[in-house]
Protein backbone atom coordinates (compact mmCIF):
# COMPACT_ATOMS: atom_id res chain seq x y z
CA UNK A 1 0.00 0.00 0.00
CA UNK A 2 1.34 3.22 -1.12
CA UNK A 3 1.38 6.43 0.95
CA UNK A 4 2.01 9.81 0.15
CA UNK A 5 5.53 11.79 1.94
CA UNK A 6 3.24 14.47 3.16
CA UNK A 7 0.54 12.68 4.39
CA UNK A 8 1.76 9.24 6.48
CA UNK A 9 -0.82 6.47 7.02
CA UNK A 10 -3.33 7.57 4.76
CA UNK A 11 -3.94 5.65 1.86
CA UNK A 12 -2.43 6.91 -1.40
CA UNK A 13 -3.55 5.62 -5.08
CA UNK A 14 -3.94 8.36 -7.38
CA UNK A 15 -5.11 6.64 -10.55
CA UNK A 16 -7.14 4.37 -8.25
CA UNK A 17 -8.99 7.29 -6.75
CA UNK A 18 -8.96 9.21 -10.14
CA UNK A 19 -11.18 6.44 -11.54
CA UNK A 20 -13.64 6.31 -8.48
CA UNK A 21 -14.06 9.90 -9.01
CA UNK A 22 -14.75 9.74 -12.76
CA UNK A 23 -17.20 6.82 -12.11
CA UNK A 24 -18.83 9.30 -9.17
CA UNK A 25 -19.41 12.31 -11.37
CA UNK A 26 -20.61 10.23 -14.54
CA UNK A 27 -23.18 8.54 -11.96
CA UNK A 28 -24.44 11.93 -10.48
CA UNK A 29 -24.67 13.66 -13.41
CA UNK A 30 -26.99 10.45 -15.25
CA UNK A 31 -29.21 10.53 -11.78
CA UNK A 32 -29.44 14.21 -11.79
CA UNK A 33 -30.64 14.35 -15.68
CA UNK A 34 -33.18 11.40 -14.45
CA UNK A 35 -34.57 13.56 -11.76
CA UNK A 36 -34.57 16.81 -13.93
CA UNK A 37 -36.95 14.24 -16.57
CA UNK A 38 -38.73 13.09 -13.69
CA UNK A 39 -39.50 16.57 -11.60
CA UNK A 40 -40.04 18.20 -15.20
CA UNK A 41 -42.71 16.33 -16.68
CA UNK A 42 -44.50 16.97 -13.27
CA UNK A 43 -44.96 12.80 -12.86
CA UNK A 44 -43.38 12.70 -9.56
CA UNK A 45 -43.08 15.18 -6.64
CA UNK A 46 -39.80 16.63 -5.92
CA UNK A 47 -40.54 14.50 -2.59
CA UNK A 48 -41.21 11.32 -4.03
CA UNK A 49 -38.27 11.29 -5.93
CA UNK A 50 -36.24 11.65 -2.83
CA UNK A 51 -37.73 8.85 -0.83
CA UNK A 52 -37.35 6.50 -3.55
CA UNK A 53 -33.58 7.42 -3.91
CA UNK A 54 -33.15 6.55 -0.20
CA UNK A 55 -35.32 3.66 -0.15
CA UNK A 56 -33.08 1.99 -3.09
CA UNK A 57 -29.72 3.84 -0.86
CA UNK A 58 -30.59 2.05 1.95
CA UNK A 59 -30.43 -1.57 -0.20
CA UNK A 60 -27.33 -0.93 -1.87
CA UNK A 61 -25.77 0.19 1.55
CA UNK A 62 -26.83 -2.93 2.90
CA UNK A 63 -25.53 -4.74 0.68
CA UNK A 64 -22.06 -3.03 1.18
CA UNK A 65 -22.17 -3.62 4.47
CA UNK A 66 -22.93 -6.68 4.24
CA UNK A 67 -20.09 -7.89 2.23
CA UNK A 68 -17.63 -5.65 4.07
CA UNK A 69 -18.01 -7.89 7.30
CA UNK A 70 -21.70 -7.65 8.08
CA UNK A 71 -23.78 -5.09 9.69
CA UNK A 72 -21.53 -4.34 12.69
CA UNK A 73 -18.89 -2.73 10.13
CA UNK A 74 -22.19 0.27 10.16
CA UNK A 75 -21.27 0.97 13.94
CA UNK A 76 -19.38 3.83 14.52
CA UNK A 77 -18.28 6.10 17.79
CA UNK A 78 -19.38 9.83 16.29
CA UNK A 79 -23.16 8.70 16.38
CA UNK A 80 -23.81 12.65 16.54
CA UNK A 81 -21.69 13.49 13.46
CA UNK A 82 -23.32 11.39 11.06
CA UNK A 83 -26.39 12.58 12.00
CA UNK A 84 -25.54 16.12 11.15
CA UNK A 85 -24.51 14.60 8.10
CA UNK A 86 -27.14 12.95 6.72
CA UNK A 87 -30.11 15.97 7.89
CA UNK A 88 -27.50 18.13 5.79
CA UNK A 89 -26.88 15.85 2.88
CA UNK A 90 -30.90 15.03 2.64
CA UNK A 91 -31.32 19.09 2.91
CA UNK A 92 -28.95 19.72 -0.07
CA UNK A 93 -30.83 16.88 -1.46
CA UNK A 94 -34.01 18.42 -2.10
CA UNK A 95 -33.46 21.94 -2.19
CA UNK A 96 -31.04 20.68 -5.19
CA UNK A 97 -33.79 18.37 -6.87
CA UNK A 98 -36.03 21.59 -6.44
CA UNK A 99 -33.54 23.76 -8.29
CA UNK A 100 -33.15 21.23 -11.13
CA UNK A 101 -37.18 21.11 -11.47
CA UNK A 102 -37.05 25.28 -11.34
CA UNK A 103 -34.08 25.72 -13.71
CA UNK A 104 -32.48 24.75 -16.80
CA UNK A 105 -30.20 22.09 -16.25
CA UNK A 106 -27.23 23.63 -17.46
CA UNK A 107 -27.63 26.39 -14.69
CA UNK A 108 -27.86 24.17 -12.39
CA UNK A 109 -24.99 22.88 -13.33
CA UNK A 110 -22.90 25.80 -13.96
CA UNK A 111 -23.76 27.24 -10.27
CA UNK A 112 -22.87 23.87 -8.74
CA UNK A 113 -19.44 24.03 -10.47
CA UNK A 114 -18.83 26.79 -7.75
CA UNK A 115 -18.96 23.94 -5.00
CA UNK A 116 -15.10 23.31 -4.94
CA UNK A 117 -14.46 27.05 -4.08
CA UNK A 118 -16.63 26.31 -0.97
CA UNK A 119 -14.89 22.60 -0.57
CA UNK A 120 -11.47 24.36 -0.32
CA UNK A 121 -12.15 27.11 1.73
CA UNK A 122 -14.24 24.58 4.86
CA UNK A 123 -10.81 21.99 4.03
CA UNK A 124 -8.47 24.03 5.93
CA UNK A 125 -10.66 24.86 9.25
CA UNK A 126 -12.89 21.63 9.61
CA UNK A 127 -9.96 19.20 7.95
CA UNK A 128 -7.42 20.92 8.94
CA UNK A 129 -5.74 20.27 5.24
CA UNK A 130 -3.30 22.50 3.78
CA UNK A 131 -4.41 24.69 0.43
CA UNK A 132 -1.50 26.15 -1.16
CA UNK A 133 -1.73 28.99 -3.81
CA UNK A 134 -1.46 26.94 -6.82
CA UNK A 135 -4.36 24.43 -5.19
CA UNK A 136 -6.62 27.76 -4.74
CA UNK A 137 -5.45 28.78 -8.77
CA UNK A 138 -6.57 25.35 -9.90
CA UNK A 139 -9.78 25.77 -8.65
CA UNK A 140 -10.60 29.24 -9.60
CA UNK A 141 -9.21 28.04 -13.04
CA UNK A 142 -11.84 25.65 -13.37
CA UNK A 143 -14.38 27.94 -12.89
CA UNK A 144 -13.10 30.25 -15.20
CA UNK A 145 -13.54 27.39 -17.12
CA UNK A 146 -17.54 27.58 -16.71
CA UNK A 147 -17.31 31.18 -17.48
CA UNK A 148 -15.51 31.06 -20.54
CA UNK A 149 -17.75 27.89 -21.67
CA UNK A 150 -20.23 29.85 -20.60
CA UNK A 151 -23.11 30.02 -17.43
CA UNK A 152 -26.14 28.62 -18.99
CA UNK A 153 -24.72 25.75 -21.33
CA UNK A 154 -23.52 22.40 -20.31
CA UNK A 155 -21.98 22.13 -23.38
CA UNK A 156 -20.29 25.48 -23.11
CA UNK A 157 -19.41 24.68 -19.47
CA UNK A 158 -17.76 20.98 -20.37
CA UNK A 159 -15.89 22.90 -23.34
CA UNK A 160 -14.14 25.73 -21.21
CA UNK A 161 -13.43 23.72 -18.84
CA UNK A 162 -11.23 21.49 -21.45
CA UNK A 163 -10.13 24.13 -23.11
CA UNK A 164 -8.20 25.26 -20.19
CA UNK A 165 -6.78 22.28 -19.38
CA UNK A 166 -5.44 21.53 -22.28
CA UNK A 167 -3.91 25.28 -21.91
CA UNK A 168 -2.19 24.39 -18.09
CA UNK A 169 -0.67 21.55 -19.99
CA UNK A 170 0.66 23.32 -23.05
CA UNK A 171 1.87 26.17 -21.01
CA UNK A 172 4.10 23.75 -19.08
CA UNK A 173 5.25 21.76 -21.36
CA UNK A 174 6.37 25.10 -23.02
CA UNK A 175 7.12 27.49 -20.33
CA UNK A 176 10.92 27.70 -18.96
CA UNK A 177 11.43 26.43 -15.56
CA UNK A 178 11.63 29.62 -14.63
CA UNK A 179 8.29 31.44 -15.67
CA UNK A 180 6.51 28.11 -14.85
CA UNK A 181 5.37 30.04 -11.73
CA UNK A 182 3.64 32.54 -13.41
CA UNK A 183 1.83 30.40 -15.29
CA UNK A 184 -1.95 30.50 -13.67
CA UNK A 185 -0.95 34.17 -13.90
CA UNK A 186 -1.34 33.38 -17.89
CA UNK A 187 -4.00 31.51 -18.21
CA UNK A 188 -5.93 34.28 -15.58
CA UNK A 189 -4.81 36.91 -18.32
CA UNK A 190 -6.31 34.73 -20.72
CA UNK A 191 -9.77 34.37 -19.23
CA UNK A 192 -9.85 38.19 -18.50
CA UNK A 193 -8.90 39.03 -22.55
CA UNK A 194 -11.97 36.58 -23.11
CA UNK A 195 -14.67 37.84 -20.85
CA UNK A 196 -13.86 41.61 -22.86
CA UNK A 197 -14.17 40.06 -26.14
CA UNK A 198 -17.09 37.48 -25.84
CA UNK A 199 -18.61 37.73 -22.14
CA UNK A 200 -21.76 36.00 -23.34
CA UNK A 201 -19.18 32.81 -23.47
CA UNK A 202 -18.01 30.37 -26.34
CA UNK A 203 -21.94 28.35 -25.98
CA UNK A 204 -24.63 30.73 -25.55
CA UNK A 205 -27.16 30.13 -23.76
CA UNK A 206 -30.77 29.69 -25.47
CA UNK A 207 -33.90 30.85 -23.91
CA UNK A 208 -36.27 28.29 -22.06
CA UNK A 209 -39.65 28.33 -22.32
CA UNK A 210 -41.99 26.80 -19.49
CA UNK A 211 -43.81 24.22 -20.26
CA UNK A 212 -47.70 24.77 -20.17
């Protein structure tokens, strides 16, 4: 088991993780399209949908559990801080699910894309985890990315958001060793020149019209 320098005795597999993640997003983003069909054709309550995610949750948790060593594996010593957990994770739940059946889904999405700016800033007092400057750059950079792709397409959004990245990586693979430094200083500059030539973004957003 490998574990990172900084970090000792935590459990370190990047390309591991990096996969889990990818399989994460790709499953929230084909449930939240499912709940933006189901809220939107006004066939299910923004309620119902929630209890029947839960209600299949609960199953599938089971059956981790299960396999992991059985039920007792589900005990755990901070009874009052999963609690707190789960009231706030069913909150964001709904209000979330009651966004998606009030807004485009590519707004709901593009506003969302500002969670990691909130992630980062609660890592350092409630984790205790240390954000460096170029951790705080690579965030903002991403949501540049959403602005340049622009706010109300998905499209646009996914498309910034690429474009960028595969600007980090040309920049340095092309920048001397020593301007590398300055380089979310370039790609900022870049997003600024953009926003004064096209602030409406590279995908514009088309109008939506309520259904009757």
């Amino acid at each position: 088991m490998n574990t990172s320098p900084t970090l000792p005795g935590l459990r370190y597999l990047p390309i591991r993780g990096a996969l889990y993640m990818l399989g994460a997003v790709s499953s929230l983003s084909i449930l939240d399209v499912a709940v933006k069909i189901l809220v939107d054709d006004h066939a299910y309550a923004v309620a119902q949908v929630g209890f029947l995610r839960y209600c299949i949750g609960v199953f599938v948790a089971a059956g981790i559990a299960w396999r992991a060593g059985g039920f007792q594996t589900l005990r755990t010593s901070r009874p009052l801080g999963h609690g707190l957990r789960a009231v706030l994770n069913l909150g964001t739940m709904i209000t979330f699910y009651y966004a998606l059946k009030l807004l485009p889904l590519a707004d709901c999405f593009a506003v969302a894309y500002a969670a990691p700016l909130f992630v980062t800033a609660l890592s350092v007092p409630l984790l205790k985890e240390k954000v460096g400057p170029r951790r705080w750059a690579a965030v903002l950079i991403g949501f540049a990315g959403v602005i340049i792709g622009g706010m109300g397409s998905l499209v646009g959004a996914t498309l910034g958001g690429f474009i960028l990245g595969v600007l980090t990586i040309a920049l340095q693979a092309t920048l001397p060793l020593s301007a590398r430094p300055f380089r979310e200083a370039v790609l900022f500059a870049i997003v600024i020149l953009f926003l004064l030539l096209r602030p409406q973004g590279l995908v514009s957003s088309a109008y939506v019209t309520e259904r009757a």
